[in-house]
Protein backbone atom coordinates (compact mmCIF):
# COMPACT_ATOMS: atom_id res chain seq x y z
CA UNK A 1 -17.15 -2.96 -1.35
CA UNK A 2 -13.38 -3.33 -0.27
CA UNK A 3 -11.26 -0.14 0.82
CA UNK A 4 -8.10 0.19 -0.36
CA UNK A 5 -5.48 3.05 0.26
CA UNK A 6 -2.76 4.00 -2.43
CA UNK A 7 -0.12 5.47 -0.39
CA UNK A 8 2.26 6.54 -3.26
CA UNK A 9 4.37 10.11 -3.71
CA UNK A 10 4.39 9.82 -7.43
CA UNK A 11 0.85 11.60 -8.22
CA UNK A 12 0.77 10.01 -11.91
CA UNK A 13 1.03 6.18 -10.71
CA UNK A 14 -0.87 6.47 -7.85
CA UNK A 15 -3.80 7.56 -10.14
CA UNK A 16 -3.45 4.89 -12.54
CA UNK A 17 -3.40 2.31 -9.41
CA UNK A 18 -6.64 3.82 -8.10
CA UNK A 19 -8.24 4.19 -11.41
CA UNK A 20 -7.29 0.59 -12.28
CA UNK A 21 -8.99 -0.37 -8.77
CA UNK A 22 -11.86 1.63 -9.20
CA UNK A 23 -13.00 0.23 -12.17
CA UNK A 24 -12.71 -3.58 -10.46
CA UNK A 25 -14.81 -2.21 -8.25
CA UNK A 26 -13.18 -1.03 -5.13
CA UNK A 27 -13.73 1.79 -2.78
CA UNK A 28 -10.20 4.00 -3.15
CA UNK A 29 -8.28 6.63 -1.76
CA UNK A 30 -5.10 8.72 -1.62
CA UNK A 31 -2.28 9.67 0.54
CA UNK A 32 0.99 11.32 -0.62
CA UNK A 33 3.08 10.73 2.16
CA UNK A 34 3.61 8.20 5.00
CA UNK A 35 1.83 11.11 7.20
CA UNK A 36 -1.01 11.21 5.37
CA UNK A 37 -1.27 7.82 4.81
CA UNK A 38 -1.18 6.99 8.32
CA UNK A 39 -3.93 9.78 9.25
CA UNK A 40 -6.14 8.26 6.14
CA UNK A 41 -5.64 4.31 7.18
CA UNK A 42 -6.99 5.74 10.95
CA UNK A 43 -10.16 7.42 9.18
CA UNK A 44 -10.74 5.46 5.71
CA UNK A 45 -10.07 2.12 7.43
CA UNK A 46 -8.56 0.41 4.31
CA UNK A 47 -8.79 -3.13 4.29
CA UNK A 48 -5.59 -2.83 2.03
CA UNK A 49 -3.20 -0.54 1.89
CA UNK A 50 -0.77 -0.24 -1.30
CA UNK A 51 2.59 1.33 0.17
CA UNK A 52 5.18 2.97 -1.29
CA UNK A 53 8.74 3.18 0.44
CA UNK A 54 10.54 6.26 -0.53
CA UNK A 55 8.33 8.86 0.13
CA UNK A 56 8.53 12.68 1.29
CA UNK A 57 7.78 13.75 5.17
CA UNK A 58 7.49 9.94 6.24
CA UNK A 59 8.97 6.70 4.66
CA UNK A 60 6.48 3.90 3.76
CA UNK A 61 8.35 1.59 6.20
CA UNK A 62 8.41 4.33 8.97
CA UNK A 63 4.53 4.41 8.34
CA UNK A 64 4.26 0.74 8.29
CA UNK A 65 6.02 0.68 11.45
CA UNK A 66 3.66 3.26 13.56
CA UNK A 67 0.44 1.79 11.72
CA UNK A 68 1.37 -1.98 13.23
CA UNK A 69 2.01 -0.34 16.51
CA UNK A 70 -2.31 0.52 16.28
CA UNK A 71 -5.34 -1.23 17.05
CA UNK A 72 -6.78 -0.79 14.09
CA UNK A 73 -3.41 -1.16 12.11
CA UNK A 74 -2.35 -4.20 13.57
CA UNK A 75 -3.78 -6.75 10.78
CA UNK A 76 -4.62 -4.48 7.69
CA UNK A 77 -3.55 -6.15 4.99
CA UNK A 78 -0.26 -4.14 3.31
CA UNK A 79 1.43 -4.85 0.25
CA UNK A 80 4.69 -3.14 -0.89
CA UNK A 81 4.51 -1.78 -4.36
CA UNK A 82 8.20 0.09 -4.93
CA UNK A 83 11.13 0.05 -7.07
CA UNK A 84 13.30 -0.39 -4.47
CA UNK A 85 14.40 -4.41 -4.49
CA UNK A 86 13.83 -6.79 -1.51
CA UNK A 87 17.75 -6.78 -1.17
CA UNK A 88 17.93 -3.09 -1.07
CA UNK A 89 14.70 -2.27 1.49
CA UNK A 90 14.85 -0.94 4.86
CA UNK A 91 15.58 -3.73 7.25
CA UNK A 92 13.43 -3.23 10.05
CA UNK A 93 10.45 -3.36 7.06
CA UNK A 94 11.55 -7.65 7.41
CA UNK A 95 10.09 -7.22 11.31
CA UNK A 96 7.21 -5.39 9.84
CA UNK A 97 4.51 -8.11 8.48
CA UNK A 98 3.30 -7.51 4.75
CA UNK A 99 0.80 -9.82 2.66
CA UNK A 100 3.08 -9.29 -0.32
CA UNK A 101 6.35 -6.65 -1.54
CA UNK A 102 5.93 -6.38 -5.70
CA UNK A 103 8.62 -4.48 -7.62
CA UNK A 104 6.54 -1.92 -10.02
CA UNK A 105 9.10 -2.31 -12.62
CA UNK A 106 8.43 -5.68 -12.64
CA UNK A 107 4.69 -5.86 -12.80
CA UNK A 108 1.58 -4.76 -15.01
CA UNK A 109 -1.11 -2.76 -13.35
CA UNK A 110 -3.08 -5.42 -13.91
CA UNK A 111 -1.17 -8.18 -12.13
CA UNK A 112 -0.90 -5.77 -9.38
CA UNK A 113 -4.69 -5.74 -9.34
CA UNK A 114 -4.54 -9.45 -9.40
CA UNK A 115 -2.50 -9.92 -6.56
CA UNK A 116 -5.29 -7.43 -4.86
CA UNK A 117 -8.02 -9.71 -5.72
CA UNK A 118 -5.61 -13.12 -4.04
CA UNK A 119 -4.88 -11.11 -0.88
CA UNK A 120 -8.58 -9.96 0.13
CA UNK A 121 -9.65 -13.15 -1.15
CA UNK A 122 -11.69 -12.53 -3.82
CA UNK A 123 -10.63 -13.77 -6.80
């Protein structure tokens, strides 16, 4: 069973991520914050993380940034799922490797869980 880590401050979305993911069969959890995410991708050992920018305590790209900098971090998959546009994000995040940035507004639930499926490969 795949891991996968919602790292997303909006309580309401994140749970519709995870229970769209759950019921496809994954393994998920939760993190709030960039903080918490970090401290759950060290113990959960995701082999996905979805990742929110704009967060409270620690920014998804400040996460993304000290999670790289790991071991175990280095090559976890990551895909961006924000509102922010790829114009508008942080611009050390285009230093920062990522398997794929998706605009919520701009995608169903389900195509997110799609593009899950394409980036671990199991389709």
């Amino acid at each position: 069973m795949h891991r996968i880590a919602v790292i997303e401050d909006d309580i309401s979305l994140a749970s519709m991520y995870e229970f769209k993911l759950v019921h496809e069969g994954y393994e998920v959890r939760r993190a709030v914050n960039g903080a918490e995410g970090l401290k759950l991708a060290k113990e959960f050992r995701p082999e996905l993380i979805l990742l929110d920018l704009r967060m409270p305590v620690m920014s998804g790209d400040e996460m993304l940034e000290k999670l790289r900098a790991t071991d175990y971090g280095s090559s976890m998959h990551v895909i961006i799922l924000t509102n922010i546009s790829k114009d508008e994000a942080p611009m050390g995040l285009r230093f920062l490797y990522v398997d794929r940035y998706i605009v919520k507004a701009h995608h169903t639930p389900q195509q997110v869980v799609d593009i899950v499926r394409e980036v671990l490969g199991n389709n």
